[in-house]
N, C-alpha and C. Protein backbone atom coordinates (compact mmCIF):
# COMPACT_ATOMS: atom_id res chain seq x y z
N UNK A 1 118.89 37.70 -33.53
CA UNK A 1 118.39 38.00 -34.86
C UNK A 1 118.31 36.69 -35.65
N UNK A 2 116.99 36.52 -36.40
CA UNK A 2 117.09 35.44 -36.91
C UNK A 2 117.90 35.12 -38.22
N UNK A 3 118.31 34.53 -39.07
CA UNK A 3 118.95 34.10 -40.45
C UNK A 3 118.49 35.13 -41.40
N UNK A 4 117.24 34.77 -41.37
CA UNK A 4 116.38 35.81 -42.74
C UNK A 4 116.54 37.05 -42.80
N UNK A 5 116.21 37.11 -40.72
CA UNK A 5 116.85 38.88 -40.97
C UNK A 5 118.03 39.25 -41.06
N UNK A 6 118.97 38.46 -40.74
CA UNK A 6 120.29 39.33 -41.62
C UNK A 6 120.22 39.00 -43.24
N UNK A 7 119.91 38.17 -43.71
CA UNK A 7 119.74 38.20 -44.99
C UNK A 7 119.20 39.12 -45.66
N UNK A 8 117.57 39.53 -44.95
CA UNK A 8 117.29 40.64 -45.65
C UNK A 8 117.51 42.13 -45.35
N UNK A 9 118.71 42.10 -44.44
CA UNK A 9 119.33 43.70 -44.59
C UNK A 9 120.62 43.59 -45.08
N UNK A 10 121.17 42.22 -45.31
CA UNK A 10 122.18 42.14 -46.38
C UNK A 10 121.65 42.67 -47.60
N UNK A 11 120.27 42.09 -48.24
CA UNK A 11 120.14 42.20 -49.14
C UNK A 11 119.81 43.97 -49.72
N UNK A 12 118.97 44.55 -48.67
CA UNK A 12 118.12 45.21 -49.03
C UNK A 12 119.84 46.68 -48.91
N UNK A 13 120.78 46.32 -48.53
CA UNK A 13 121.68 46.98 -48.05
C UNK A 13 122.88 46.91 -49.75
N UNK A 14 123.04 45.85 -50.44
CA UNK A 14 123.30 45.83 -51.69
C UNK A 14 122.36 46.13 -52.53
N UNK A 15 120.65 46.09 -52.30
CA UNK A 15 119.96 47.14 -53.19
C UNK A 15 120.27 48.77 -52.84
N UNK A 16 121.17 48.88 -52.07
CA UNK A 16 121.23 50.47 -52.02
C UNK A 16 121.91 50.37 -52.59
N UNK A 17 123.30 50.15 -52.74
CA UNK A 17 124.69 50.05 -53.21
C UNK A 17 124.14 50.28 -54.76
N UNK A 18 123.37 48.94 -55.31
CA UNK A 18 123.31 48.99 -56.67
C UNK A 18 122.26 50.24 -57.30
N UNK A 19 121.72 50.61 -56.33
CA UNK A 19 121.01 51.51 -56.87
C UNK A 19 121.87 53.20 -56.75
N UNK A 20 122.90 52.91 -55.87
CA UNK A 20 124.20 53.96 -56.10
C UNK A 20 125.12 53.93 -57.79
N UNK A 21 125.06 52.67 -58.02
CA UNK A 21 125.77 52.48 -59.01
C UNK A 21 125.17 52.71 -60.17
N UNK A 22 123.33 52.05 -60.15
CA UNK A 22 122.64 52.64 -61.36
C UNK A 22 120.99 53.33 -61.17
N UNK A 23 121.67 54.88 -60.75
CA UNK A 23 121.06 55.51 -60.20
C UNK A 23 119.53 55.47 -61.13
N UNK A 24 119.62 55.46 -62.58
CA UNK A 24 118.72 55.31 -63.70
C UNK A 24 117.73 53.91 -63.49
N UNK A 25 118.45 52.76 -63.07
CA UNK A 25 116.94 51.85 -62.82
C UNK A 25 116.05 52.72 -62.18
N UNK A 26 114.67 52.47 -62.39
CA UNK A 26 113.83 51.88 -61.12
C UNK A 26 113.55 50.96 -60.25
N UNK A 27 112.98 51.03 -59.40
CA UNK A 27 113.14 49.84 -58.89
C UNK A 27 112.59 48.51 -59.03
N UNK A 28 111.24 49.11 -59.82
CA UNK A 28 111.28 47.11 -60.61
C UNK A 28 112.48 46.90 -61.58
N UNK A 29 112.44 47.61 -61.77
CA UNK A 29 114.00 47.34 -62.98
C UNK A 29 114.84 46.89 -62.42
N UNK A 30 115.13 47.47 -61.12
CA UNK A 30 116.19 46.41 -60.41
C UNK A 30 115.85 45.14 -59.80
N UNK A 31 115.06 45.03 -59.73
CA UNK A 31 113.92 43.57 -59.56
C UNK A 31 114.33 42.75 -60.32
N UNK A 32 113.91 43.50 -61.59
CA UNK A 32 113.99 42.38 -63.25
C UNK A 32 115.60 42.09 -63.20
N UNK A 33 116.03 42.51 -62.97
CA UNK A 33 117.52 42.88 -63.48
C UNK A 33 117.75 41.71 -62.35
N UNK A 34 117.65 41.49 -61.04
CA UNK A 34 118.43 41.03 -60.17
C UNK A 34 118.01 39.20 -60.50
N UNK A 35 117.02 39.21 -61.06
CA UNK A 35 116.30 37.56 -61.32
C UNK A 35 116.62 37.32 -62.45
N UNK A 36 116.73 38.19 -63.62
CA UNK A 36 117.37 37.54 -64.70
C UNK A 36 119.28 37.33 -64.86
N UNK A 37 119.78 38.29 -63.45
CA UNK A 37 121.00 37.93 -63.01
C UNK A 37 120.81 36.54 -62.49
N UNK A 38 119.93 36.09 -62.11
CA UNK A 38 120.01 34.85 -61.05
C UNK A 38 119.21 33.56 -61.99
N UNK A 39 119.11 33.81 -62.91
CA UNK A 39 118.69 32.74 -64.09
C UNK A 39 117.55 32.74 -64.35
N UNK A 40 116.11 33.45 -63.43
CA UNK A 40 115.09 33.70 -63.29
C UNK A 40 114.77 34.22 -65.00
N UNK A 41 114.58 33.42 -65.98
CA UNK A 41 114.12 34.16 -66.83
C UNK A 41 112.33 33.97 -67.75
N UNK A 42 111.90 33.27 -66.75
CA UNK A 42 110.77 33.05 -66.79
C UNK A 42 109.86 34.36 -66.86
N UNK A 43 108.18 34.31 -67.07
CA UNK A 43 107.48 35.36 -66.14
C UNK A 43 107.44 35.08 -65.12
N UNK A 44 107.16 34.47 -64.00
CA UNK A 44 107.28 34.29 -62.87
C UNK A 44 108.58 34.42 -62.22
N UNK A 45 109.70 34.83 -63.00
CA UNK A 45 110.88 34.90 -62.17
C UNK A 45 110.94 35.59 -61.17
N UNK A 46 110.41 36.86 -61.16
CA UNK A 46 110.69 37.77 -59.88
C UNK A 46 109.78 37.21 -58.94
N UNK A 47 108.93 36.41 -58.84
CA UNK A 47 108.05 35.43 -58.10
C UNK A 47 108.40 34.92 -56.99
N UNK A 48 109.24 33.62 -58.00
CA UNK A 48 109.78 32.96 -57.59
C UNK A 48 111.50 33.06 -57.20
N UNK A 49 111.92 34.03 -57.12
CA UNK A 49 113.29 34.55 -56.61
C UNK A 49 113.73 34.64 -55.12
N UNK A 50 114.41 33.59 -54.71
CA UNK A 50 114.71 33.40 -53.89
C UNK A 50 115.45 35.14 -52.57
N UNK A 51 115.50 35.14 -51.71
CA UNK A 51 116.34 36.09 -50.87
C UNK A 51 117.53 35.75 -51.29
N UNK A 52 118.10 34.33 -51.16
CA UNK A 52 119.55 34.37 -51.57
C UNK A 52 120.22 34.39 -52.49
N UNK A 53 118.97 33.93 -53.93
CA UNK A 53 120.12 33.80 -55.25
C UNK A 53 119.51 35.63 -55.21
N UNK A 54 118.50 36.63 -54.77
CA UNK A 54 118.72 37.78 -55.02
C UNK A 54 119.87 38.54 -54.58
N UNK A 55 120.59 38.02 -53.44
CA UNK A 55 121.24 38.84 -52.61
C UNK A 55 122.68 38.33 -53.67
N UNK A 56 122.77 37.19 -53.78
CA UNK A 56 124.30 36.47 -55.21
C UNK A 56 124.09 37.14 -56.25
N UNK A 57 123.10 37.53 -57.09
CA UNK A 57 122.69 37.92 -58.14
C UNK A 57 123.11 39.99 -58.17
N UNK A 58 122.63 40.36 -56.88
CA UNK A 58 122.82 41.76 -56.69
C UNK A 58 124.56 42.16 -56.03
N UNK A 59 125.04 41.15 -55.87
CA UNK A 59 126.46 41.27 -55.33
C UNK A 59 127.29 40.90 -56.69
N UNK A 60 126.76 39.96 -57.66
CA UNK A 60 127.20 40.07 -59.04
C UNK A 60 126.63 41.15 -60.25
N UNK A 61 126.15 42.09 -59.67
CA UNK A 61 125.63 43.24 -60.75
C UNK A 61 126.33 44.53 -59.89
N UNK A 62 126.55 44.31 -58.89
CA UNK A 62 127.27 45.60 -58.12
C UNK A 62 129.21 45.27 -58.58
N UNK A 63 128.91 43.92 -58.58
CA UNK A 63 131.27 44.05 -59.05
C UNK A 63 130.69 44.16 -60.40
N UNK A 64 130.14 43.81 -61.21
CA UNK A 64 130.30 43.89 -62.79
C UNK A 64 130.12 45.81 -62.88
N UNK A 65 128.78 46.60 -62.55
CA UNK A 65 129.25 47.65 -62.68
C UNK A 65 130.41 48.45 -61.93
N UNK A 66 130.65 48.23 -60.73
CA UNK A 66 131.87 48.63 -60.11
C UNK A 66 132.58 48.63 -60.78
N UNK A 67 133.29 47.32 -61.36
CA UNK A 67 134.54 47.15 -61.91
C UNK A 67 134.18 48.05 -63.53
N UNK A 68 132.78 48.46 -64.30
CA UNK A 68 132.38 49.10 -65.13
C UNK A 68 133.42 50.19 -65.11
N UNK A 69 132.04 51.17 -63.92
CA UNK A 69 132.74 52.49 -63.67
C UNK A 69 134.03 53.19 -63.02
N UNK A 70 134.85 51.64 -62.52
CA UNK A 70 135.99 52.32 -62.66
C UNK A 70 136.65 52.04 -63.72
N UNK A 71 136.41 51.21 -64.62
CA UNK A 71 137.46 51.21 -65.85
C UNK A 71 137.07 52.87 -66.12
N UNK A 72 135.82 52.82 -66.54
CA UNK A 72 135.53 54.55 -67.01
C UNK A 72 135.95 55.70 -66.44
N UNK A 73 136.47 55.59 -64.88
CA UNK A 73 136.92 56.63 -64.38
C UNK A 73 138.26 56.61 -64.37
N UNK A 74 139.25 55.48 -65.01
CA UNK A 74 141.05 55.52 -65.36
C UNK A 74 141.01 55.56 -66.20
N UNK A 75 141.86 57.11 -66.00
CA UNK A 75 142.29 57.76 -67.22
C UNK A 75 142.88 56.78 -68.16
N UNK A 76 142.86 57.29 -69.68
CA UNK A 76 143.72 56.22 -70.82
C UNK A 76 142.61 55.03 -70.90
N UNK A 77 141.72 54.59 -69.86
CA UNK A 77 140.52 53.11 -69.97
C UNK A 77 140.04 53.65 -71.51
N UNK A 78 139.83 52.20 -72.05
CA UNK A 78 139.59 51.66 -73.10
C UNK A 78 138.12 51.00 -72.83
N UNK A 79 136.82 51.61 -73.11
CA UNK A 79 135.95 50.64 -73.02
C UNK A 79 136.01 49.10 -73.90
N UNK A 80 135.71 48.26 -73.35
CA UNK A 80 135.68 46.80 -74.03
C UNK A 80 135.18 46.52 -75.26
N UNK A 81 133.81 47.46 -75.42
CA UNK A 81 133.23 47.06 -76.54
C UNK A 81 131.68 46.38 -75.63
N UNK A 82 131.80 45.71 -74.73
CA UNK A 82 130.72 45.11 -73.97
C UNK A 82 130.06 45.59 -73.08
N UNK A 83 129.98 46.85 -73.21
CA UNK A 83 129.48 47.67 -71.91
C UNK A 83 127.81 47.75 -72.22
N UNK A 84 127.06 47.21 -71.16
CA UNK A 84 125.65 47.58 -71.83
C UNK A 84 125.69 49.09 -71.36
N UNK A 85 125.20 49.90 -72.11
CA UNK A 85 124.73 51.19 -72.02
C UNK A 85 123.76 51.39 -70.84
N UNK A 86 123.82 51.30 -69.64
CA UNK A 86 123.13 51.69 -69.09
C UNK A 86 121.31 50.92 -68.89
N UNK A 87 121.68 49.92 -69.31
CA UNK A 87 120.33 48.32 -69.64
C UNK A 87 120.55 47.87 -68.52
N UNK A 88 119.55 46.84 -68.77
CA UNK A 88 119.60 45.92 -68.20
C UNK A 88 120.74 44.87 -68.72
N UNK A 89 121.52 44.27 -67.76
CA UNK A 89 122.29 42.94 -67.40
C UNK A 89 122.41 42.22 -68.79
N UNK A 90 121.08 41.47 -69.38
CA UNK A 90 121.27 40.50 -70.68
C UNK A 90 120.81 40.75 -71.19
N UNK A 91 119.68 41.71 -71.40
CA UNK A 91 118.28 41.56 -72.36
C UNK A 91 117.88 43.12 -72.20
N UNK A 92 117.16 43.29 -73.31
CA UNK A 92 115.96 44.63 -73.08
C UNK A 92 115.13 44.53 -72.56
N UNK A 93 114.82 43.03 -72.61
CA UNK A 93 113.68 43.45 -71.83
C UNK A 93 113.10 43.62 -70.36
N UNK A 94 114.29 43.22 -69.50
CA UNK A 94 114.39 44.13 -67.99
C UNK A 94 114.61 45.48 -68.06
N UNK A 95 114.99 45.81 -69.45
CA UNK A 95 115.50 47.48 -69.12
C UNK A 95 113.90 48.07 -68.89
N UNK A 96 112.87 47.82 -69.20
CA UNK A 96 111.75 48.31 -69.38
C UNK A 96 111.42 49.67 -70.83
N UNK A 97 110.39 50.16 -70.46
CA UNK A 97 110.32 51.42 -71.13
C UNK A 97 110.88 52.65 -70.51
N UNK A 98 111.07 53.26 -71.49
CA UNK A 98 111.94 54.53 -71.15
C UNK A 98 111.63 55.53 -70.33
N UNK A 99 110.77 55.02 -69.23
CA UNK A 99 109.80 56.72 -68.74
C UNK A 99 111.19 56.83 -67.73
């Protein structure tokens, strides 16, 4: 097997995961979401987005909500105050429109 291909069933294998965690993206949304995790904040970011800063970028949006929804699921948890609602990562404007 070559490099790329384990890379891209690493990757495409933490787009399941994260799409377990936020069942509400779509999937350009998780696109947007995974390149503006990875500094991509250009228009061309999802372009130009590498396999690997996607696969770093989607392994850092899967522990940030992980570690989310279990604060929310122990009992007595105190949300932070910093929880995006269910958005996108930094911005609105990966969250897209509401359809």
């Amino acid at each position: 097997m070559r490099p790329t291909d384990q890379l891209h069933i690493q990757l495409l294998e933490a787009l399941s995961q994260l799409t377990k965690l936020r069942p509400d993206w779509r999937l350009g949304q998780t696109v947007a979401n995974l390149a503006m995790t990875a500094g991509r904040m250009d228009a061309g970011g999802v372009w130009d987005l590498e396999d690997d800063e996607a696969l770093l970028a989607a392994r850092t949006l899967i522990a940030q909500y992980s570690q989310i929804d279990s604060n929310v699921a122990t009992p007595g948890a105190v949300p932070d105050g910093n929880r995006p609602m269910d958005s996108a990562p930094h911005s609105a404007v990966a969250s897209g429109d509401s359809r």
